[in-house]
C-alpha atoms as a PDB file:
ATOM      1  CA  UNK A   1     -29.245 -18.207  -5.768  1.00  0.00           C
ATOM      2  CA  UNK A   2     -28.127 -16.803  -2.444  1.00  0.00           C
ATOM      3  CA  UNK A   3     -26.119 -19.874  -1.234  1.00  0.00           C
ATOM      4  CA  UNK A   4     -24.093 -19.530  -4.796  1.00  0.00           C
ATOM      5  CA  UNK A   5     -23.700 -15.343  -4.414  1.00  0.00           C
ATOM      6  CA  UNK A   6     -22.039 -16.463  -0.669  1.00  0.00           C
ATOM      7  CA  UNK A   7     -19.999 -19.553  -1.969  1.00  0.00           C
ATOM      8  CA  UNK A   8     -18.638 -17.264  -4.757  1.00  0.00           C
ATOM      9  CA  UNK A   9     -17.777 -14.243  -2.430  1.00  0.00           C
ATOM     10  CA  UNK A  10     -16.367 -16.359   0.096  1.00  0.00           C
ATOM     11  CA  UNK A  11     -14.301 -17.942  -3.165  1.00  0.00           C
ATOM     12  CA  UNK A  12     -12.987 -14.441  -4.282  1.00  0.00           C
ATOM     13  CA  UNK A  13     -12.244 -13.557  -0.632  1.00  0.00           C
ATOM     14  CA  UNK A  14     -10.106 -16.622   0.187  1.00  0.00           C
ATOM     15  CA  UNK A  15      -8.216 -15.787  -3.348  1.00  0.00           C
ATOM     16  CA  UNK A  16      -7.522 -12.109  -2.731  1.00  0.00           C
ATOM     17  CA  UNK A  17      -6.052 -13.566   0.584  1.00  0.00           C
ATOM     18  CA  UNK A  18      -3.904 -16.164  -1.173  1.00  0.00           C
ATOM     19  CA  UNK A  19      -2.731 -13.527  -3.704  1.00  0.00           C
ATOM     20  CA  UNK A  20      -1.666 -11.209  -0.913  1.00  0.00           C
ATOM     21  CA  UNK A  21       0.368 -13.554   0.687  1.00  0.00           C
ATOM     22  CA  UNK A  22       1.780 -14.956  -1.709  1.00  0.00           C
ATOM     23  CA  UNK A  23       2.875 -11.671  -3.164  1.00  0.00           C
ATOM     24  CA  UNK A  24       4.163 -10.448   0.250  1.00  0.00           C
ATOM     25  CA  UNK A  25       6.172 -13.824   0.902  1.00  0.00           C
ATOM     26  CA  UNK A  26       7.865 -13.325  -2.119  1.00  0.00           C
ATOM     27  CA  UNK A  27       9.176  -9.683  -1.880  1.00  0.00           C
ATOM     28  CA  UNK A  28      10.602 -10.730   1.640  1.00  0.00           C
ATOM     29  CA  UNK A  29      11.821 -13.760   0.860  1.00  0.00           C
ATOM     30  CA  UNK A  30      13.942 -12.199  -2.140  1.00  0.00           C
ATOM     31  CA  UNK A  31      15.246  -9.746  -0.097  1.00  0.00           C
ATOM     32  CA  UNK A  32      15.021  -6.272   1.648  1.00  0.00           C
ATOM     33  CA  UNK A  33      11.646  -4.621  -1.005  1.00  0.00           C
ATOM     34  CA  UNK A  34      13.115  -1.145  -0.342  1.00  0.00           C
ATOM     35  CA  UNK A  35      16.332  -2.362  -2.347  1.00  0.00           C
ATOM     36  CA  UNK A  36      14.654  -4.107  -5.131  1.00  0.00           C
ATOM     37  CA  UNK A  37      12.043  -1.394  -6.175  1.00  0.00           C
ATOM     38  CA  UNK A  38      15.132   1.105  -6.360  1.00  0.00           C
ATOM     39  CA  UNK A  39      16.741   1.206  -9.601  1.00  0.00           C
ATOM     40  CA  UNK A  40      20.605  -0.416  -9.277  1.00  0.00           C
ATOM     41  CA  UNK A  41      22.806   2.883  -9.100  1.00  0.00           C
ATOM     42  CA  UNK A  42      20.818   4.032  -6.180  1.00  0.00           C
ATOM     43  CA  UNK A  43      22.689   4.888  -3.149  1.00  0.00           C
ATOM     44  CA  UNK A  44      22.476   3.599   0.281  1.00  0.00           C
ATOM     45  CA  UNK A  45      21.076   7.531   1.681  1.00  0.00           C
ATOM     46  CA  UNK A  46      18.536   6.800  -1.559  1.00  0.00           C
ATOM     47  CA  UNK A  47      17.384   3.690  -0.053  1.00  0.00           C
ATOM     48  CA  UNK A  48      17.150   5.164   3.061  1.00  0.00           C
ATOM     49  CA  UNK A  49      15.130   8.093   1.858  1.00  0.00           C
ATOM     50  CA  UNK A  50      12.939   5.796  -0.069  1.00  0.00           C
ATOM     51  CA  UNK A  51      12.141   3.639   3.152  1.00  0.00           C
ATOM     52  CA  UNK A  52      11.491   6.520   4.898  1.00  0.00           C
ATOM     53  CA  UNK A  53       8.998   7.676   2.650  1.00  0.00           C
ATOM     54  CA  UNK A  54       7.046   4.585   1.980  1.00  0.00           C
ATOM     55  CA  UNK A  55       7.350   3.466   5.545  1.00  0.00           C
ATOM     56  CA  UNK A  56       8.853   0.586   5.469  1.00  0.00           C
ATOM     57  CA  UNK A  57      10.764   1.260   8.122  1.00  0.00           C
ATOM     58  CA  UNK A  58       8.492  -0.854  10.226  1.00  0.00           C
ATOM     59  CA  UNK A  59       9.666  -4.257  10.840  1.00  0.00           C
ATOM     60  CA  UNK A  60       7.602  -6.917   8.651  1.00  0.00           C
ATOM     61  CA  UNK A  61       6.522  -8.464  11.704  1.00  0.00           C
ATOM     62  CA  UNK A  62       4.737  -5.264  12.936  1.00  0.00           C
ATOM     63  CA  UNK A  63       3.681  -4.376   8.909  1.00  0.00           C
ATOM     64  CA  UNK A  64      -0.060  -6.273   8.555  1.00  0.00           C
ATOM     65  CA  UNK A  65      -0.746  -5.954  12.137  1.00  0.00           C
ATOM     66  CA  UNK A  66      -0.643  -1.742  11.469  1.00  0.00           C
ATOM     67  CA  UNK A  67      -2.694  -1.613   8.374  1.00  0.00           C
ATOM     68  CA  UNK A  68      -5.183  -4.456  10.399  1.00  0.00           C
ATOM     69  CA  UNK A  69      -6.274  -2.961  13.406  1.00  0.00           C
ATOM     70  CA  UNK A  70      -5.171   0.852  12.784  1.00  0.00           C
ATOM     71  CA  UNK A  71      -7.605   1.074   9.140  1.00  0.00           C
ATOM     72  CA  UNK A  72      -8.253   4.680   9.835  1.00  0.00           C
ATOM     73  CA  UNK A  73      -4.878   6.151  10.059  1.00  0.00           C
ATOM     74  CA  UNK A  74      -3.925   5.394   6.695  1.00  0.00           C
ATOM     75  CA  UNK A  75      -2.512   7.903   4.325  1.00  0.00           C
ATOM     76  CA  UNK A  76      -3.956   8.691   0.840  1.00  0.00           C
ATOM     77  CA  UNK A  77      -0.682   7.724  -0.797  1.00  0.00           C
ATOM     78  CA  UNK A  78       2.642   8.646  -1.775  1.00  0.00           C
ATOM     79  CA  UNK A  79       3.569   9.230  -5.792  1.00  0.00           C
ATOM     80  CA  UNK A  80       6.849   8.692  -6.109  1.00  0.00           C
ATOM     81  CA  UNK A  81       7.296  10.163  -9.603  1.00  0.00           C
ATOM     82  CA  UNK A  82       6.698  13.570  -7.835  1.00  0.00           C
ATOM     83  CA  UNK A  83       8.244  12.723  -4.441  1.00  0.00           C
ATOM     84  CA  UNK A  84       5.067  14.088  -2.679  1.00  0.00           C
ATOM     85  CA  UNK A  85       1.932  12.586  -1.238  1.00  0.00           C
ATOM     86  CA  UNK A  86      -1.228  12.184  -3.090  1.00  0.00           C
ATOM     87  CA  UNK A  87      -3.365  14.665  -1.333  1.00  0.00           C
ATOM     88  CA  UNK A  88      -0.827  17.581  -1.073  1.00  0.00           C
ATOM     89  CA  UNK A  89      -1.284  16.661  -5.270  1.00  0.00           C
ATOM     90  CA  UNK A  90      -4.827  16.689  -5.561  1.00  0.00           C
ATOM     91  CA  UNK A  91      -6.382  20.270  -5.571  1.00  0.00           C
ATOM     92  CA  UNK A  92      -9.281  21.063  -2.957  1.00  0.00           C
ATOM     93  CA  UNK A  93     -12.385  21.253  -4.636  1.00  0.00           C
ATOM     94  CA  UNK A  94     -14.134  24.283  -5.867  1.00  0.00           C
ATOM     95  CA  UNK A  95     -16.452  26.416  -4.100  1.00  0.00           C
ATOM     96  CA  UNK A  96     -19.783  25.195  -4.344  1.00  0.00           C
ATOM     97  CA  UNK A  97     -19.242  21.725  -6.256  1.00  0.00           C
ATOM     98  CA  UNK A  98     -19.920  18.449  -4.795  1.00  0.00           C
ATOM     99  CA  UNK A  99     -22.465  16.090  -3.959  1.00  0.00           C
ATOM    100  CA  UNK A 100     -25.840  17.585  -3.325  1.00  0.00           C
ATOM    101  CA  UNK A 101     -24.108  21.104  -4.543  1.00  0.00           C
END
């Protein structure tokens, strides 16, 4: 029963890798990802602002190797329905309520 638990994880690993990069070879293959997730009458200082905000400024090269080896200085998100980041949305918690509260 263990041997199949470890087959099958290892299974599901290797496809969430194969999904991943599959996914990111075909957003930079198509083109610039910045440009297509923008809607078609947005302007170039729109594009810009939009890169800017969802960092990918960085060159692709650079991209995986961040998020790889720097896990802990990741940001919560951004929303961009609201044009603010996902904990400035999120209220602090009240007084007295949490785990073991």
């Amino acid at each position: 029963m263990t041997h199949y638990l470890f087959r099958r994880l290892w299974q599901s690993l290797l496809v969430l890798f194969g999904v991943s990069l599959i996914v990111f070879i075909l957003l930079h293959l198509s083109g610039d990802p910045a440009i297509l997730m923008m809607p078609p009458d947005a302007t170039k200082e729109d594009i810009e602002n939009f890169r800017k905000l969802m960092a990918s400024t960085i060159p692709s090269s650079s991209a995986g190797r961040r998020g790889a080896f720097q896990p802990t200085r990741s940001t919560a998100g951004f929303s961009a329905g609201s044009c603010a980041g996902i904990s400035e949305l999120i209220p602090p918690p009240a007084a007295g309520a949490g785990i073991g509260a």
